[in-house]
PDB file of N, CA and C in Angstrom:
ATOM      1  N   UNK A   1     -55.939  96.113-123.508  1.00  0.00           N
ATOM      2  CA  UNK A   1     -55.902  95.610-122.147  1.00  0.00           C
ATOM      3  C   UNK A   1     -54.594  94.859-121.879  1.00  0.00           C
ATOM      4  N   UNK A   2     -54.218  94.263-122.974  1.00  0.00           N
ATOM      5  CA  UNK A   2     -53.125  93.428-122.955  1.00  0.00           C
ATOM      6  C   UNK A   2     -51.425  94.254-122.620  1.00  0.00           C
ATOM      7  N   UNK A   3     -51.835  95.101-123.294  1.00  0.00           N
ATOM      8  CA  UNK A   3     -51.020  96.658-123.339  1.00  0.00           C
ATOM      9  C   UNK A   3     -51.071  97.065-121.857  1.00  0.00           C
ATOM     10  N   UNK A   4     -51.817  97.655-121.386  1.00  0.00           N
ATOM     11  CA  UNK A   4     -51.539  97.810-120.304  1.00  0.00           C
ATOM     12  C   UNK A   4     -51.511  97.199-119.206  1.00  0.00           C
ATOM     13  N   UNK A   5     -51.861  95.946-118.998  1.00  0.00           N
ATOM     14  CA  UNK A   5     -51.112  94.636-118.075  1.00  0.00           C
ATOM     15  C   UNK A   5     -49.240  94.987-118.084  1.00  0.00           C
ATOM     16  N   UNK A   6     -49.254  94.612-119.568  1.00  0.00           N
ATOM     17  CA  UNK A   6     -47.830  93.923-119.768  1.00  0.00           C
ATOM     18  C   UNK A   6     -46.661  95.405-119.306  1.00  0.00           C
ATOM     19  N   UNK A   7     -47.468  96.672-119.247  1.00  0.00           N
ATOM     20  CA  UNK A   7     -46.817  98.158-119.031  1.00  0.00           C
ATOM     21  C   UNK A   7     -46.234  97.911-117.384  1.00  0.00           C
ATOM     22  N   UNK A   8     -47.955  97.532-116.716  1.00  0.00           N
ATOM     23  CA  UNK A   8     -47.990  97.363-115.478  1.00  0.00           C
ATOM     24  C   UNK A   8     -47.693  96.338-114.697  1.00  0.00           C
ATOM     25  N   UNK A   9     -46.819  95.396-115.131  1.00  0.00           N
ATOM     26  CA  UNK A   9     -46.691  94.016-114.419  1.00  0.00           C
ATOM     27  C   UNK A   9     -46.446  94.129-113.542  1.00  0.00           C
ATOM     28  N   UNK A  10     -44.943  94.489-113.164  1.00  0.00           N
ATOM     29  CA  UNK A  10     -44.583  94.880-111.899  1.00  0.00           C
ATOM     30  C   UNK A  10     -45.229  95.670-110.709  1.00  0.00           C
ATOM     31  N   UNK A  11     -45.753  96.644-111.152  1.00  0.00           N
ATOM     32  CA  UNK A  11     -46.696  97.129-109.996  1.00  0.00           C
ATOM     33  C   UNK A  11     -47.846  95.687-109.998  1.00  0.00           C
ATOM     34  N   UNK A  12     -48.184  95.794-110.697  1.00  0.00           N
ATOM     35  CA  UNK A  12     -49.573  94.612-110.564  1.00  0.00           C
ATOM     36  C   UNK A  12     -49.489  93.324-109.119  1.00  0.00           C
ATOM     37  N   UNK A  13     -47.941  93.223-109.519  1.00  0.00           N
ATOM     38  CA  UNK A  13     -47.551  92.094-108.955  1.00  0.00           C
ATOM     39  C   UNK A  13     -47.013  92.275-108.124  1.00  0.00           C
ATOM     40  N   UNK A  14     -46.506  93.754-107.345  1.00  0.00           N
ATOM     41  CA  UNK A  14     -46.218  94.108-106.111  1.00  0.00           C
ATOM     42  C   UNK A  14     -46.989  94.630-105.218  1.00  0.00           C
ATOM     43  N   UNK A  15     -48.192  95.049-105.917  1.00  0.00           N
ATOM     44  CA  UNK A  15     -49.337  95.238-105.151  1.00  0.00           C
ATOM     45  C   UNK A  15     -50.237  93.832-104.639  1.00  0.00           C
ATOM     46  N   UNK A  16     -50.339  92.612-105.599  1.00  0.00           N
ATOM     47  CA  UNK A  16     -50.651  91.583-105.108  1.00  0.00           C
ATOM     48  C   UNK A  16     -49.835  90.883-103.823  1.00  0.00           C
ATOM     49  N   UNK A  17     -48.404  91.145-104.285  1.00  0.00           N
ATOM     50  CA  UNK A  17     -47.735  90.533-102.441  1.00  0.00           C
ATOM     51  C   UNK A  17     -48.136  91.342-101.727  1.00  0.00           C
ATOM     52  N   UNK A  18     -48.303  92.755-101.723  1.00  0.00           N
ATOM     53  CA  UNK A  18     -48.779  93.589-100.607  1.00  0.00           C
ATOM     54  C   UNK A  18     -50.286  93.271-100.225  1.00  0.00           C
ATOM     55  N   UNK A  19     -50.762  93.189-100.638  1.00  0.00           N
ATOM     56  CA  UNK A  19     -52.687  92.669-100.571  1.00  0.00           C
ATOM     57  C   UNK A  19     -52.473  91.686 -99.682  1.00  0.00           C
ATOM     58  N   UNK A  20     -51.726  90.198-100.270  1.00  0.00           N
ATOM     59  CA  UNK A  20     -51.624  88.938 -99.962  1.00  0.00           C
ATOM     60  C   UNK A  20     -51.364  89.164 -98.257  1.00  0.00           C
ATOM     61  N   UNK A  21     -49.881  89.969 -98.302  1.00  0.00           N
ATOM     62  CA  UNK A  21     -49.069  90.127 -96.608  1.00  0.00           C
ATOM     63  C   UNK A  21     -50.208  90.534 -95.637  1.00  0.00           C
ATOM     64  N   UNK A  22     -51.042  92.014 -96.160  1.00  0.00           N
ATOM     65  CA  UNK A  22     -52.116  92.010 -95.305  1.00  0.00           C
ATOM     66  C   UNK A  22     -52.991  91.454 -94.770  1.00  0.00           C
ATOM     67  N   UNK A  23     -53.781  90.249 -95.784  1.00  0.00           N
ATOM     68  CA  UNK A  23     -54.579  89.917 -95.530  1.00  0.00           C
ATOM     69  C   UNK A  23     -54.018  88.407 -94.714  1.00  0.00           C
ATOM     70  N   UNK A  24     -53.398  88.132 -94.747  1.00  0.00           N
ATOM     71  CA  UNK A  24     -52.461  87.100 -93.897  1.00  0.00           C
ATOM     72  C   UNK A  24     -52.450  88.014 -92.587  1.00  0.00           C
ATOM     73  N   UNK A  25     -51.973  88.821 -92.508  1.00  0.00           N
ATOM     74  CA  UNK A  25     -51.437  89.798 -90.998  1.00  0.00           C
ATOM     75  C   UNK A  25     -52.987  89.696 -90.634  1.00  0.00           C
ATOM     76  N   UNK A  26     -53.847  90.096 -91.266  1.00  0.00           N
ATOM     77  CA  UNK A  26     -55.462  90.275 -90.209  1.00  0.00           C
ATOM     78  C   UNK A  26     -55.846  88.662 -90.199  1.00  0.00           C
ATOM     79  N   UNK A  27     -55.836  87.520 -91.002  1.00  0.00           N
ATOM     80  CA  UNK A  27     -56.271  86.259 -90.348  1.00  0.00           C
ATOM     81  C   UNK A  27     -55.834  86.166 -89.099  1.00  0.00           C
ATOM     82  N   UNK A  28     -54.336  86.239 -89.015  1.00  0.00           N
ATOM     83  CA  UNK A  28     -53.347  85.773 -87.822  1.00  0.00           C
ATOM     84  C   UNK A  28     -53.739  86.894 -87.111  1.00  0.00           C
ATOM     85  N   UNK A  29     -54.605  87.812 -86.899  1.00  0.00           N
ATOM     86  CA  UNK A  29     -54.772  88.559 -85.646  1.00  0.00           C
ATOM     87  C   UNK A  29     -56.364  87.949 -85.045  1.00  0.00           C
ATOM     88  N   UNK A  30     -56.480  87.885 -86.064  1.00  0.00           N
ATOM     89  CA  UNK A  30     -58.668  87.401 -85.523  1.00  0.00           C
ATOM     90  C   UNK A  30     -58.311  86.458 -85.279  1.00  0.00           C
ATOM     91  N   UNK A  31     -57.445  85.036 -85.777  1.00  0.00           N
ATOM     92  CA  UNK A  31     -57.110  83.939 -85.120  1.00  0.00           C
ATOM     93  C   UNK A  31     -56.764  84.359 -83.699  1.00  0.00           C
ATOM     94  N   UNK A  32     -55.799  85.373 -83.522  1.00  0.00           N
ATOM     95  CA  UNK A  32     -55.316  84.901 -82.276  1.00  0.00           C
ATOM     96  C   UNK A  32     -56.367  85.708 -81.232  1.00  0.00           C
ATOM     97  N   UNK A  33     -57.312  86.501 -81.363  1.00  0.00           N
ATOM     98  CA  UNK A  33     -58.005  87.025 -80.777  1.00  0.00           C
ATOM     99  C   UNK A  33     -59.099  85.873 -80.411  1.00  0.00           C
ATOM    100  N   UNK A  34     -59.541  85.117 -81.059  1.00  0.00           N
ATOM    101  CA  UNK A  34     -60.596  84.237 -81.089  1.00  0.00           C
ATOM    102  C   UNK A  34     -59.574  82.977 -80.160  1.00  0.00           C
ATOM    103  N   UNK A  35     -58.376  83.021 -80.203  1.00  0.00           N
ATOM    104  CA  UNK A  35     -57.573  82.254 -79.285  1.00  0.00           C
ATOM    105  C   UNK A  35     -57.899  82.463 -77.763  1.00  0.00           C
ATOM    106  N   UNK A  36     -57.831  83.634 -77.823  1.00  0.00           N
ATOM    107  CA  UNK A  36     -58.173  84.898 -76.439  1.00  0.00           C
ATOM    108  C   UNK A  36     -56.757  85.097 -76.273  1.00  0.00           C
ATOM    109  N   UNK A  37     -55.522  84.977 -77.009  1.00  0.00           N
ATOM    110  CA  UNK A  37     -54.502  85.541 -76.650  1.00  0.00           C
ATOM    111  C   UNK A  37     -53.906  86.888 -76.805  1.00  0.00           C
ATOM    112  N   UNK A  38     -52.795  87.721 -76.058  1.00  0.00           N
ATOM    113  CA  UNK A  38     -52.822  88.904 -76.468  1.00  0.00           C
ATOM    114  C   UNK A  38     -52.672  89.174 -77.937  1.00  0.00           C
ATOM    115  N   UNK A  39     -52.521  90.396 -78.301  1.00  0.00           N
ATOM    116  CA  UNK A  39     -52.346  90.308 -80.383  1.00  0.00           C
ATOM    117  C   UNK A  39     -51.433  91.791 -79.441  1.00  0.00           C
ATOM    118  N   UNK A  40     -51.286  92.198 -78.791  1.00  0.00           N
ATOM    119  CA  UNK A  40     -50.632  93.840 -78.846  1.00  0.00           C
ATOM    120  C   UNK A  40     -48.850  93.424 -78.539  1.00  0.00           C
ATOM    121  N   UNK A  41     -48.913  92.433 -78.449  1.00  0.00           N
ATOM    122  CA  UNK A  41     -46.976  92.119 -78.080  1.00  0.00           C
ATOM    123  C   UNK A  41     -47.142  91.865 -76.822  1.00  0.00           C
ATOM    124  N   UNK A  42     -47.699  92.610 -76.025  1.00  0.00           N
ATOM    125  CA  UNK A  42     -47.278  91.963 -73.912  1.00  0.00           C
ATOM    126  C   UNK A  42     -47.457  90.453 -73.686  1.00  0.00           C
ATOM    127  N   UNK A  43     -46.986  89.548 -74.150  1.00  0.00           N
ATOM    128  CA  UNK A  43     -47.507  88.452 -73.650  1.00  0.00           C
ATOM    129  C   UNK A  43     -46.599  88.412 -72.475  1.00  0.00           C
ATOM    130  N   UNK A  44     -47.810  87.851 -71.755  1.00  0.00           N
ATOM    131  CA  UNK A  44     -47.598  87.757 -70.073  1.00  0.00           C
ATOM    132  C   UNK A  44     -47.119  88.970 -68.853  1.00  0.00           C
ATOM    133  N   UNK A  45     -47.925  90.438 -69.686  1.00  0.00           N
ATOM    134  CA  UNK A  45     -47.645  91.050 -68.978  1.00  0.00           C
ATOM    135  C   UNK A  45     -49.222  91.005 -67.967  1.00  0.00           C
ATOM    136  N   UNK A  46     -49.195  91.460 -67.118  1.00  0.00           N
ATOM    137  CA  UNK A  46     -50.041  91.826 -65.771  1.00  0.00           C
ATOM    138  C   UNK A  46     -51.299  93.013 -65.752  1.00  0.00           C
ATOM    139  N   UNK A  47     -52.212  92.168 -66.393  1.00  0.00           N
ATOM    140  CA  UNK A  47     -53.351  93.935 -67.180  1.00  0.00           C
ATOM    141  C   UNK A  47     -53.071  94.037 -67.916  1.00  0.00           C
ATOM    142  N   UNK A  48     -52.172  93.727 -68.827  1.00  0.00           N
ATOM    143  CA  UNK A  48     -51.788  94.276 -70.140  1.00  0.00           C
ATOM    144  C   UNK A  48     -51.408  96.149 -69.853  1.00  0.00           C
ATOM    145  N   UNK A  49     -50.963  96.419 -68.906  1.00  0.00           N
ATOM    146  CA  UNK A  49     -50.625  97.846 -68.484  1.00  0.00           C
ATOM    147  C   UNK A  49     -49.735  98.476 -69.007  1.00  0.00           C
ATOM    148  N   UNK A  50     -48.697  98.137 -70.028  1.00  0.00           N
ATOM    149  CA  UNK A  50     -47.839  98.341 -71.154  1.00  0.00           C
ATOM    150  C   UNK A  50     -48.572  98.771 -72.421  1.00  0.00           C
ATOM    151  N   UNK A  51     -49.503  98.001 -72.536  1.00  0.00           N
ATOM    152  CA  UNK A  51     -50.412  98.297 -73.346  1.00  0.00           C
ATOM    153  C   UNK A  51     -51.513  99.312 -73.453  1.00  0.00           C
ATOM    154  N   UNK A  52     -51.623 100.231 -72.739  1.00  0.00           N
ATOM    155  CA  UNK A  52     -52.686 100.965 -72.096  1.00  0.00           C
ATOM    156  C   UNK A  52     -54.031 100.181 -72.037  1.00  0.00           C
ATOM    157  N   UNK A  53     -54.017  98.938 -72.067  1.00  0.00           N
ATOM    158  CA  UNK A  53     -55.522  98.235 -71.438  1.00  0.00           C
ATOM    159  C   UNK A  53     -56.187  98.212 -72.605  1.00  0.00           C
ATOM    160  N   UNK A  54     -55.185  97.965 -73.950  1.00  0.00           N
ATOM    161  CA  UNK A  54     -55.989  97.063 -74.748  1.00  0.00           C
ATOM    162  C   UNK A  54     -55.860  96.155 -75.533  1.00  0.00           C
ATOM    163  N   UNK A  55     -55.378  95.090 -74.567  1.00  0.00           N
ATOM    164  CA  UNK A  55     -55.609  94.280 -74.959  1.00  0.00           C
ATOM    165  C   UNK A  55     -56.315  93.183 -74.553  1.00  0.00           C
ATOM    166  N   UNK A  56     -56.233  91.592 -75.104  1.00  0.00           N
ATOM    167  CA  UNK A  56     -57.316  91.047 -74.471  1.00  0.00           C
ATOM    168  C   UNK A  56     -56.998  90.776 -73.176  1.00  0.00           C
ATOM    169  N   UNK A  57     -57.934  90.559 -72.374  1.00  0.00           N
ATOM    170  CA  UNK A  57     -57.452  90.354 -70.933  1.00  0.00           C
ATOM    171  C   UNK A  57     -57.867  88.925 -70.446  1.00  0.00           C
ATOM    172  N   UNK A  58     -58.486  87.605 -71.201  1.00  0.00           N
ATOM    173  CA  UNK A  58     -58.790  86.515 -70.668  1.00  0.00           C
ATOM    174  C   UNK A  58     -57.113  85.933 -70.479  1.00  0.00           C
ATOM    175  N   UNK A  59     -57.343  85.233 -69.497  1.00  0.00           N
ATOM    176  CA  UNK A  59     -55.837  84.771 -68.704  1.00  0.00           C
ATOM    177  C   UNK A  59     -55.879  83.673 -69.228  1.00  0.00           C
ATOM    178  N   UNK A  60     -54.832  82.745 -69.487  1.00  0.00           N
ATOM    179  CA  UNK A  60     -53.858  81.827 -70.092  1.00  0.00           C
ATOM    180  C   UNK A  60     -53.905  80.530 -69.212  1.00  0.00           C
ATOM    181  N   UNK A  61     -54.580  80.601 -68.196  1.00  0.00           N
ATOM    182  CA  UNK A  61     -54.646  79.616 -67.044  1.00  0.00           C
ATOM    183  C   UNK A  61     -55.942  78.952 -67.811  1.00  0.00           C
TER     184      UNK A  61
END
């Protein structure tokens, strides 16, 4: 087992920053959804109509 850790470190450990980045990227989206702010990039567009209408639509007021 030890053997193949020490073969695989590097992947091991580039797959853990990759895991880590994701799962950071989806907190910071359910955060900001539960914010009610957009998550698709339009902030402050009008309908979100750039967006084809999906995103969130509670207003900022």
């Amino acid at each position: 087992m030890i053997e193949f850790i020490s073969q695989n470190l590097a992947t091991i450990i580039i797959s853990a920053v990759v895991f880590a980045v994701i799962i950071l990227d989806i907190v910071y989206l359910v955060r900001k959804k539960k914010q009610g702010k957009n998550i698709c990039g339009c902030s402050g567009c009008n309908g979100c109509s750039g967006c084809n209408g999906t995103c969130s639509k509670k207003s900022a007021n």
